[in-house]
PDB file of N, CA and C in Angstrom:
ATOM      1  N   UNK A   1      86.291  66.493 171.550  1.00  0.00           N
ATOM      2  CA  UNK A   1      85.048  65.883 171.158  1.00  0.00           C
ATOM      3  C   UNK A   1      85.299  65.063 169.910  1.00  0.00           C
ATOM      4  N   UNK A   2      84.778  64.147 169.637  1.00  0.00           N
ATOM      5  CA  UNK A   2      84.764  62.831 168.930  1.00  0.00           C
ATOM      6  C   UNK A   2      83.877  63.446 167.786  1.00  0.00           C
ATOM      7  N   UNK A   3      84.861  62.897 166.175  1.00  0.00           N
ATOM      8  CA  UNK A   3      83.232  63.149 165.148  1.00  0.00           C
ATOM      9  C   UNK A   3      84.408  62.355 163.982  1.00  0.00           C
ATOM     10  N   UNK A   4      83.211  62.018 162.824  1.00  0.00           N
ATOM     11  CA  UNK A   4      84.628  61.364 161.861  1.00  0.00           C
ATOM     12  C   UNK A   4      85.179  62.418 161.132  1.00  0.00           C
ATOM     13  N   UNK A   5      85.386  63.293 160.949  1.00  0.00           N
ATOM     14  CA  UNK A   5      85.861  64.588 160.251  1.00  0.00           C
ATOM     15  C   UNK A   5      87.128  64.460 160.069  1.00  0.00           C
ATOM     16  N   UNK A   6      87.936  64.464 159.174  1.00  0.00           N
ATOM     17  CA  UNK A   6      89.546  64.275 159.239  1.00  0.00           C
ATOM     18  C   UNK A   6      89.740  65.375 159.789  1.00  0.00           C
ATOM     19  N   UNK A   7      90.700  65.614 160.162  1.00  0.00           N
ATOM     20  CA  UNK A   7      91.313  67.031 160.915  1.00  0.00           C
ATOM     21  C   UNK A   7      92.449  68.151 160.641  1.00  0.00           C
ATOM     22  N   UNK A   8      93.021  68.751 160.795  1.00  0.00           N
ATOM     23  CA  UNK A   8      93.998  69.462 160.475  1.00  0.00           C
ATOM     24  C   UNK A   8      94.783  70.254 161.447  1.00  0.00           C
ATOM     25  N   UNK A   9      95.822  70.562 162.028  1.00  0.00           N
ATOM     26  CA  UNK A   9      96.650  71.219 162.930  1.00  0.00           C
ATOM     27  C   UNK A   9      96.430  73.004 162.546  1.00  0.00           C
ATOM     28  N   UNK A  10      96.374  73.381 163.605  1.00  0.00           N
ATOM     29  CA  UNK A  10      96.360  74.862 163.309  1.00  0.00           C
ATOM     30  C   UNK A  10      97.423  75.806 162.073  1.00  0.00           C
ATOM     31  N   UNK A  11      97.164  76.721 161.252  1.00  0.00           N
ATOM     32  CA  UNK A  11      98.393  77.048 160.860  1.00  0.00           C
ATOM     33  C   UNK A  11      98.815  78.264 160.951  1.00  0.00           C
ATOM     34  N   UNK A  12      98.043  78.878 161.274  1.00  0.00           N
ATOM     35  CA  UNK A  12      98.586  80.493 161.665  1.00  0.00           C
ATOM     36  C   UNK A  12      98.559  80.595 163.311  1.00  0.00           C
ATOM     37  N   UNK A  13      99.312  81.841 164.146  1.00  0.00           N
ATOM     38  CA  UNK A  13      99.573  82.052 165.450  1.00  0.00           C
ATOM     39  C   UNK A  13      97.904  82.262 166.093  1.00  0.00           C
ATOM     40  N   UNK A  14      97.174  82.574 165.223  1.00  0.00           N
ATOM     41  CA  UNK A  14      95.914  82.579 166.274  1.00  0.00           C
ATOM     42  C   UNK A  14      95.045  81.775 165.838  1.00  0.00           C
ATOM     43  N   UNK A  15      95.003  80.707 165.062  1.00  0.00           N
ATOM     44  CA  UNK A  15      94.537  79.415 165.168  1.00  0.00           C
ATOM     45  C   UNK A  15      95.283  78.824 166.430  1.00  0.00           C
ATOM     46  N   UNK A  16      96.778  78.824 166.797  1.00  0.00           N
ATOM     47  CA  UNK A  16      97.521  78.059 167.515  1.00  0.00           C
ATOM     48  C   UNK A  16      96.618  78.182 168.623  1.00  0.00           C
ATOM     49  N   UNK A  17      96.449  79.748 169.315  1.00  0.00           N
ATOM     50  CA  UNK A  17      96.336  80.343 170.046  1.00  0.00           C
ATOM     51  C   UNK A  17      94.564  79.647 170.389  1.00  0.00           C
ATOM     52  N   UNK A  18      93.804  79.971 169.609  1.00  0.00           N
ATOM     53  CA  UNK A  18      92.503  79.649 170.050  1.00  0.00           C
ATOM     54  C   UNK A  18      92.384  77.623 170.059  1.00  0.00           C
ATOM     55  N   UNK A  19      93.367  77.331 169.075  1.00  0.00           N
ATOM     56  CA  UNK A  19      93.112  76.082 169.691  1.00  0.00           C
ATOM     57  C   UNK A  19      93.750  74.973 170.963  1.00  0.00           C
ATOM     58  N   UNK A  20      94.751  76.176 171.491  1.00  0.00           N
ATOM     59  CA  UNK A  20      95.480  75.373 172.631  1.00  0.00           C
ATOM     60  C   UNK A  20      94.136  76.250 173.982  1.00  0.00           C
ATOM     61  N   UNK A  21      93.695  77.372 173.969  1.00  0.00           N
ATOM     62  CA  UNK A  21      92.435  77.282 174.883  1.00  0.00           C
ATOM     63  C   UNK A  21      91.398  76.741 174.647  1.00  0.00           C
ATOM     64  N   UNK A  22      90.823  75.984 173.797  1.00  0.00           N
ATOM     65  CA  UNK A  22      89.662  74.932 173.556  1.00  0.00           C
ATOM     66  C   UNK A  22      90.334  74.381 174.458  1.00  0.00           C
ATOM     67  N   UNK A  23      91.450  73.537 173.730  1.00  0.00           N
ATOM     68  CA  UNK A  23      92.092  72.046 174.132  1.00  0.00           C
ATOM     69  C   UNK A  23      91.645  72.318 176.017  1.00  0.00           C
ATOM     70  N   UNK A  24      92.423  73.435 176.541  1.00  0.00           N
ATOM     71  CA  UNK A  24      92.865  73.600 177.420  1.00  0.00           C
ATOM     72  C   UNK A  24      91.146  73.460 178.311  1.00  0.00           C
ATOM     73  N   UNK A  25      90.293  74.261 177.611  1.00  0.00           N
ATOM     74  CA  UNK A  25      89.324  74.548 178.523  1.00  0.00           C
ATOM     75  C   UNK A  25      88.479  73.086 178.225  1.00  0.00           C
ATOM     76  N   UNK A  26      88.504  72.250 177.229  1.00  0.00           N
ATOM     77  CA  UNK A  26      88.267  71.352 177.059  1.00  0.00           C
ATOM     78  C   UNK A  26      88.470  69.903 177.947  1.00  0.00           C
ATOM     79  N   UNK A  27      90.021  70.375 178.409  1.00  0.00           N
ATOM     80  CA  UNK A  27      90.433  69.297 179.529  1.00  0.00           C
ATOM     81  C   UNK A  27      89.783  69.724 180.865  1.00  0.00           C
ATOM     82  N   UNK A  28      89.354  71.074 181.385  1.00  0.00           N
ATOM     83  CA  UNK A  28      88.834  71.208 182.298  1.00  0.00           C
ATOM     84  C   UNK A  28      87.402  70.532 182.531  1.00  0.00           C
ATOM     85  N   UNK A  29      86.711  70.357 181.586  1.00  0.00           N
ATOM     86  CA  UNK A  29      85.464  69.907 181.345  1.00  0.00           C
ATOM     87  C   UNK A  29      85.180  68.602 181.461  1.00  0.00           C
ATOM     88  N   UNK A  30      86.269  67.791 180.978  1.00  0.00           N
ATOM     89  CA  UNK A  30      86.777  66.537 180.913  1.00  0.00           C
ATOM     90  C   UNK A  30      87.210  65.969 182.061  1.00  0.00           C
ATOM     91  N   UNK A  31      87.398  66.443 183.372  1.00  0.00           N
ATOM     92  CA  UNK A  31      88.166  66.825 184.662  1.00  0.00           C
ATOM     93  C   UNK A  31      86.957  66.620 185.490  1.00  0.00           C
ATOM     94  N   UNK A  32      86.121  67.940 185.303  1.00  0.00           N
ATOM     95  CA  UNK A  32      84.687  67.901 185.870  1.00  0.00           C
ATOM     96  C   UNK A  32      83.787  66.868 185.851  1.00  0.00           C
ATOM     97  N   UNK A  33      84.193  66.270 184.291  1.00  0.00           N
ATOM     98  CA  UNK A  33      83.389  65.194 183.813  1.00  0.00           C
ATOM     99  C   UNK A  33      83.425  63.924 184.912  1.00  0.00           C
ATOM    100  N   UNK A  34      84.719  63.985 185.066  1.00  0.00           N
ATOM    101  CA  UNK A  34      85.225  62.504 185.815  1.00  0.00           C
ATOM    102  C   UNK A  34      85.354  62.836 187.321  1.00  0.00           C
ATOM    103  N   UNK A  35      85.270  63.867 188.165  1.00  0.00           N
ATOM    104  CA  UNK A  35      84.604  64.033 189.294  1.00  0.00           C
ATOM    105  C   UNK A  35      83.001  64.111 189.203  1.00  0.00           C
ATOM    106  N   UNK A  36      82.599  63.810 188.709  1.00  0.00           N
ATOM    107  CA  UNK A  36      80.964  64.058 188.496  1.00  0.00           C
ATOM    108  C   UNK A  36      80.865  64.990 188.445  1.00  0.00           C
ATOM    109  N   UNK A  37      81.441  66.220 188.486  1.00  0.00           N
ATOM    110  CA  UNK A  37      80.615  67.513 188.889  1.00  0.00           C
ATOM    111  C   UNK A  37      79.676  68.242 187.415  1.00  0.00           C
ATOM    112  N   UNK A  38      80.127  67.356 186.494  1.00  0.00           N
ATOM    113  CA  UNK A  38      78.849  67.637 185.252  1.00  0.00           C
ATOM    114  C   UNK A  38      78.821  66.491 184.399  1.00  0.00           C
ATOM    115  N   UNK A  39      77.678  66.394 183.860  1.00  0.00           N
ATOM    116  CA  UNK A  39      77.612  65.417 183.007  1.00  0.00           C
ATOM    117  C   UNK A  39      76.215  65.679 182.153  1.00  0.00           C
ATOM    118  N   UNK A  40      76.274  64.541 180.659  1.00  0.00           N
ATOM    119  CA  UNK A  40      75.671  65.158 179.567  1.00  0.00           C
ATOM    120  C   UNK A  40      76.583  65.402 178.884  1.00  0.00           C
ATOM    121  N   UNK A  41      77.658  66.036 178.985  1.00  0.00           N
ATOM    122  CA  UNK A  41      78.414  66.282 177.381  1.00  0.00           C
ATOM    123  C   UNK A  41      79.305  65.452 177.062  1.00  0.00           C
ATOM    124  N   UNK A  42      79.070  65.677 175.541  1.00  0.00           N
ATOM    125  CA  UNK A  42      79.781  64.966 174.509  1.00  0.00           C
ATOM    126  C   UNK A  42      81.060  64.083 174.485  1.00  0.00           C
ATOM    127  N   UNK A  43      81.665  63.446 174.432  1.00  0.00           N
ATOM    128  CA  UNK A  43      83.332  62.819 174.647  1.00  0.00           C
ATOM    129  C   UNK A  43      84.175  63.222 174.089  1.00  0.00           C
ATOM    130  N   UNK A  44      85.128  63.558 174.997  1.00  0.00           N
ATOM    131  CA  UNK A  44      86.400  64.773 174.835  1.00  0.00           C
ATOM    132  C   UNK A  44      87.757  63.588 174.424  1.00  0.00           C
ATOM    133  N   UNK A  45      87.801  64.239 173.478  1.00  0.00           N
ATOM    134  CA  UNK A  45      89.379  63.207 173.095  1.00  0.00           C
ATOM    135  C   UNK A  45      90.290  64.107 173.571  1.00  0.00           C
ATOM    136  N   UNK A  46      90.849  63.320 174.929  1.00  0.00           N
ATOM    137  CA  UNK A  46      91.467  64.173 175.702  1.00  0.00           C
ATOM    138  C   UNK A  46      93.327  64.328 175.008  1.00  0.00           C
ATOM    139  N   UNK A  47      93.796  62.875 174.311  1.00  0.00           N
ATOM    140  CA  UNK A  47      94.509  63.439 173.474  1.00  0.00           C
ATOM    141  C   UNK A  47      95.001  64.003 172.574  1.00  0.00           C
ATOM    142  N   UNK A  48      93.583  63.900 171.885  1.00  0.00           N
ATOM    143  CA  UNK A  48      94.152  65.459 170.852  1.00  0.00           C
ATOM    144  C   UNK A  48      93.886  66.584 171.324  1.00  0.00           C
ATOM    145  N   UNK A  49      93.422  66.740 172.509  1.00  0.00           N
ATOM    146  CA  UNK A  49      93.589  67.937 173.090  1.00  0.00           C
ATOM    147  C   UNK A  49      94.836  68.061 173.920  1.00  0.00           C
ATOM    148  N   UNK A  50      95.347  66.858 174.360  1.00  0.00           N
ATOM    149  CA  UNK A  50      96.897  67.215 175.412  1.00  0.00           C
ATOM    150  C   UNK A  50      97.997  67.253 173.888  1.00  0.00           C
ATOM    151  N   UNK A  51      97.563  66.845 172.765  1.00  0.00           N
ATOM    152  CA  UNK A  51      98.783  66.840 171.624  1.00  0.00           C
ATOM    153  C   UNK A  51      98.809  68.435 171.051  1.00  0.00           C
ATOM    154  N   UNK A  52      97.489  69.185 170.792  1.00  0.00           N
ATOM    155  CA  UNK A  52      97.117  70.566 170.916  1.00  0.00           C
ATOM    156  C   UNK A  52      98.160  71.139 171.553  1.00  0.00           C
ATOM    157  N   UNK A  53      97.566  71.398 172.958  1.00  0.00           N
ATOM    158  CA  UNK A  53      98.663  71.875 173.548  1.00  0.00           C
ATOM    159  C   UNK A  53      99.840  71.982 173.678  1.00  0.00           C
ATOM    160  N   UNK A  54     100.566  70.796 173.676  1.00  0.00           N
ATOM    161  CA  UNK A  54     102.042  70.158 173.791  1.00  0.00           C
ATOM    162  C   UNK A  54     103.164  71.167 172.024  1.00  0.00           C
ATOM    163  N   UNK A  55     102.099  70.926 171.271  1.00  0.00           N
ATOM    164  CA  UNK A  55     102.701  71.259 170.188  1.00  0.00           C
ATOM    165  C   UNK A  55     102.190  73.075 170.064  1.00  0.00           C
ATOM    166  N   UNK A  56     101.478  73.473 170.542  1.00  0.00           N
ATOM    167  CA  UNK A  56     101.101  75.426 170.548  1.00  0.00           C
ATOM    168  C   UNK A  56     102.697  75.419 171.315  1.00  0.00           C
ATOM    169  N   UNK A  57     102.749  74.999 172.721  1.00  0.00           N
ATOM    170  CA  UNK A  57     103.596  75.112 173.430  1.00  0.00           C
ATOM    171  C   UNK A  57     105.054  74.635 172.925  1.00  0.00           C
ATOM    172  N   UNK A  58     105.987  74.124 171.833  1.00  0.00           N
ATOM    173  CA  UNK A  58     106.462  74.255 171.064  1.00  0.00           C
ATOM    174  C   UNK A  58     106.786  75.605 170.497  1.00  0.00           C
ATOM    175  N   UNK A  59     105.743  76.094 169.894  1.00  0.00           N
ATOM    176  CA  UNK A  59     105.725  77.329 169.036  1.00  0.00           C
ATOM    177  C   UNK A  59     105.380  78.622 170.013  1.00  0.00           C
ATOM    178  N   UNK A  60     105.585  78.251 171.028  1.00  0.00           N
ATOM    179  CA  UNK A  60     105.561  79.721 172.146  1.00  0.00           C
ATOM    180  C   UNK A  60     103.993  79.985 172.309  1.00  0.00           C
ATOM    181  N   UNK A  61     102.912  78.905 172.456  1.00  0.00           N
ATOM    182  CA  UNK A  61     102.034  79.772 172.721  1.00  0.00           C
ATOM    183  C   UNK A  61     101.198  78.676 174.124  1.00  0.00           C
ATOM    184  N   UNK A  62     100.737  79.576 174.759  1.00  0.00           N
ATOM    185  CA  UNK A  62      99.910  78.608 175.504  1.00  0.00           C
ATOM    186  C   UNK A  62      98.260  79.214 175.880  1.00  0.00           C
ATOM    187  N   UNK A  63      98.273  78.283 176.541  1.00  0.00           N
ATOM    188  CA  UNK A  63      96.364  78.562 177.100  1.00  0.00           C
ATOM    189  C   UNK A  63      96.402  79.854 177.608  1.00  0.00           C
ATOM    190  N   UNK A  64      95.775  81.026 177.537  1.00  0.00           N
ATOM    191  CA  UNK A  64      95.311  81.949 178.088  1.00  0.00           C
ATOM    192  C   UNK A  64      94.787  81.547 179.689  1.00  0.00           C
ATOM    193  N   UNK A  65      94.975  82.512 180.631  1.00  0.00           N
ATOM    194  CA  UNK A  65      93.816  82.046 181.716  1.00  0.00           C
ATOM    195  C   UNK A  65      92.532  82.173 181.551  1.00  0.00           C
ATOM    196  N   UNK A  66      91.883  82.690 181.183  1.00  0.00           N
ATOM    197  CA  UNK A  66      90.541  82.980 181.162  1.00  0.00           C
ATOM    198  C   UNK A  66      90.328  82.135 179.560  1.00  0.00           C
ATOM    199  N   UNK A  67      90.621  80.984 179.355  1.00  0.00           N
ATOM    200  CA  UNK A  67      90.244  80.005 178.271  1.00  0.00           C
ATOM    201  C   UNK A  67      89.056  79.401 178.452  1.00  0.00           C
ATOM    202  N   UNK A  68      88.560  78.887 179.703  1.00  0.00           N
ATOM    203  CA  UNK A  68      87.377  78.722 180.386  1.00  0.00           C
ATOM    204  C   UNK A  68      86.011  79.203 179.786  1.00  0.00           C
ATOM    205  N   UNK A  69      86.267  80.508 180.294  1.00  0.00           N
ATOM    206  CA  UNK A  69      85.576  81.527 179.935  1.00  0.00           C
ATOM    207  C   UNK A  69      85.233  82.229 178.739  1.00  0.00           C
ATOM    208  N   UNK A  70      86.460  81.892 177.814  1.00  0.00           N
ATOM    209  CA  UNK A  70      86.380  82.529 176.093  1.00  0.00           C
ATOM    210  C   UNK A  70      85.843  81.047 175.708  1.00  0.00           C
ATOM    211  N   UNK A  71      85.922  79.572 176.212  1.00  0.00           N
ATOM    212  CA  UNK A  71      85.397  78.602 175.609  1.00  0.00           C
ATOM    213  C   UNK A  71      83.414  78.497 175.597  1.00  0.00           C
ATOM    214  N   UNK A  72      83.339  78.815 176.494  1.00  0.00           N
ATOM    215  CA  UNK A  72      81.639  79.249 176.740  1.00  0.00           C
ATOM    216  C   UNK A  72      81.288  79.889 176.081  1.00  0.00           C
ATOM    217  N   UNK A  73      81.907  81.065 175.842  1.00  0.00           N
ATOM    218  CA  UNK A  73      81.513  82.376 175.110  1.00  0.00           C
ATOM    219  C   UNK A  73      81.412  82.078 173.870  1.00  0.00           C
ATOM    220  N   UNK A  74      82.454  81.657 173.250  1.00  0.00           N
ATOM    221  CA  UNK A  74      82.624  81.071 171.788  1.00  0.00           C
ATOM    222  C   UNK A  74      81.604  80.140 171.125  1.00  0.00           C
ATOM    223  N   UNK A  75      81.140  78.871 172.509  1.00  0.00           N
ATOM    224  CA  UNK A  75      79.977  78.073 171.872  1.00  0.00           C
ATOM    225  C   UNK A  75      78.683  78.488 170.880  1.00  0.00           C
ATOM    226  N   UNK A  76      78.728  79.957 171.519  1.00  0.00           N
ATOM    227  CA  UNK A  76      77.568  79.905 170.871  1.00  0.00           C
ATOM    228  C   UNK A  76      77.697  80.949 169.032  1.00  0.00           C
ATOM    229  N   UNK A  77      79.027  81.027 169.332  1.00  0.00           N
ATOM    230  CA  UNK A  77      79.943  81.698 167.792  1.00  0.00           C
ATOM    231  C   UNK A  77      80.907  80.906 167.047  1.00  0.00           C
ATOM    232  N   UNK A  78      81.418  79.813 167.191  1.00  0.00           N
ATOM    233  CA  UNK A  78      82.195  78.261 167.141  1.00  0.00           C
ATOM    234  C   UNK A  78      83.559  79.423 165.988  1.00  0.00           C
ATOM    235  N   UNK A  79      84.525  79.263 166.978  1.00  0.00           N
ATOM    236  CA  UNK A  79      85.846  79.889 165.836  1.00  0.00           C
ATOM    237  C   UNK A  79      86.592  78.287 165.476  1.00  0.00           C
ATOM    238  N   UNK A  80      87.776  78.901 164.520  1.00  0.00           N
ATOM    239  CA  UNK A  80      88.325  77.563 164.140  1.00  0.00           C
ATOM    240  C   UNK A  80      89.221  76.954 164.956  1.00  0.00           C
ATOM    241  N   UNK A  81      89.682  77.335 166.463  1.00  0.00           N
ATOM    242  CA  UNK A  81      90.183  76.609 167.417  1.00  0.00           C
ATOM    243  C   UNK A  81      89.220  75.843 167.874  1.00  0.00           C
ATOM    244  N   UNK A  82      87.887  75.667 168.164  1.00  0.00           N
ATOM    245  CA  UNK A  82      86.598  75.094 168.611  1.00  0.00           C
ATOM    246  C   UNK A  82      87.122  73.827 167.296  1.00  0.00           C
ATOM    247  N   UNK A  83      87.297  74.155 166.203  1.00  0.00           N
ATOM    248  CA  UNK A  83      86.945  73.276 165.140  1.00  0.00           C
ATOM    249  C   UNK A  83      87.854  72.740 164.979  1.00  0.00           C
ATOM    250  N   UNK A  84      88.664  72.999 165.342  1.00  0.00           N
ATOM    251  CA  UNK A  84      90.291  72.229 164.974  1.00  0.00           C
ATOM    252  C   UNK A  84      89.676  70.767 166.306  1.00  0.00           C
ATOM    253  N   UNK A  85      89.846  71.321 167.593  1.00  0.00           N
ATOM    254  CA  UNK A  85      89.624  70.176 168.154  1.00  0.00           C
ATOM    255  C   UNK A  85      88.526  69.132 167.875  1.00  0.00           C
ATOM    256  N   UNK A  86      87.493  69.258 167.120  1.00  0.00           N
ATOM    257  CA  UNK A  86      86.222  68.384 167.058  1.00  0.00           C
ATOM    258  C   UNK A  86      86.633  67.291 165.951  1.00  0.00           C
ATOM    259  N   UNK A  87      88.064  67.625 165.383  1.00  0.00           N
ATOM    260  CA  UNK A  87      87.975  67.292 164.119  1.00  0.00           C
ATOM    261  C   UNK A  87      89.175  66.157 164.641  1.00  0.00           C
ATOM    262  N   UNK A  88      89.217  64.494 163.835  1.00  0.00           N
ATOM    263  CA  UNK A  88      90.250  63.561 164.135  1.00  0.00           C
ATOM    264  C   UNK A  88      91.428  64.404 163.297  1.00  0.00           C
ATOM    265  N   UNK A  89      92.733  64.202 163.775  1.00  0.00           N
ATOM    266  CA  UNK A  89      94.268  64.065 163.143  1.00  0.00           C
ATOM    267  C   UNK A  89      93.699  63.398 161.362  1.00  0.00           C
ATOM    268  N   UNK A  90      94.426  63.576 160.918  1.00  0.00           N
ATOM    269  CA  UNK A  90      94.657  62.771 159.909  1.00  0.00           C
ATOM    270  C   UNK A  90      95.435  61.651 159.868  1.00  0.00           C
TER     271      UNK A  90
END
């Protein structure tokens, strides 16, 4: 998701961790988006969410399966993997 916020890369293993399942459940949404199968939400910067990933996965960590599902859940509690992605790179 798009906002002017400078941003910052995760720095501990469960920042990594919660922000490569945003990213992850984020691209699913983004996916849906562009088959129609939902629409209404916000614009997903789908590369800082594939750079997310690419770099957790580096450091041994990846998307959980059920990321989907902890991403819903979370909306309505926002952790700092939610926030890492909303936020531009520097």
């Amino acid at each position: 998701m798009r906002t002017t916020r400078k941003g910052r890369d995760p720095k501990n293993n469960r920042e990594w961790q919660e922000a490569a399942n945003a990213a992850e459940a984020l691209l699913h949404i983004h996916a849906a988006q562009c088959y129609g199968l939902i629409a209404g939400c916000p614009d997903i910067d789908v590369g800082r969410c594939e750079r997310l990933i690419k770099l957790a996965r580096q450091k041994g960590v990846v998307p959980e399966k059920d990321c989907v599902e902890q991403f819903f859940k979370r909306q309505a509690n926002p952790t700092t993997g939610s926030r890492l992605l909303q936020e531009k790179p520097r």
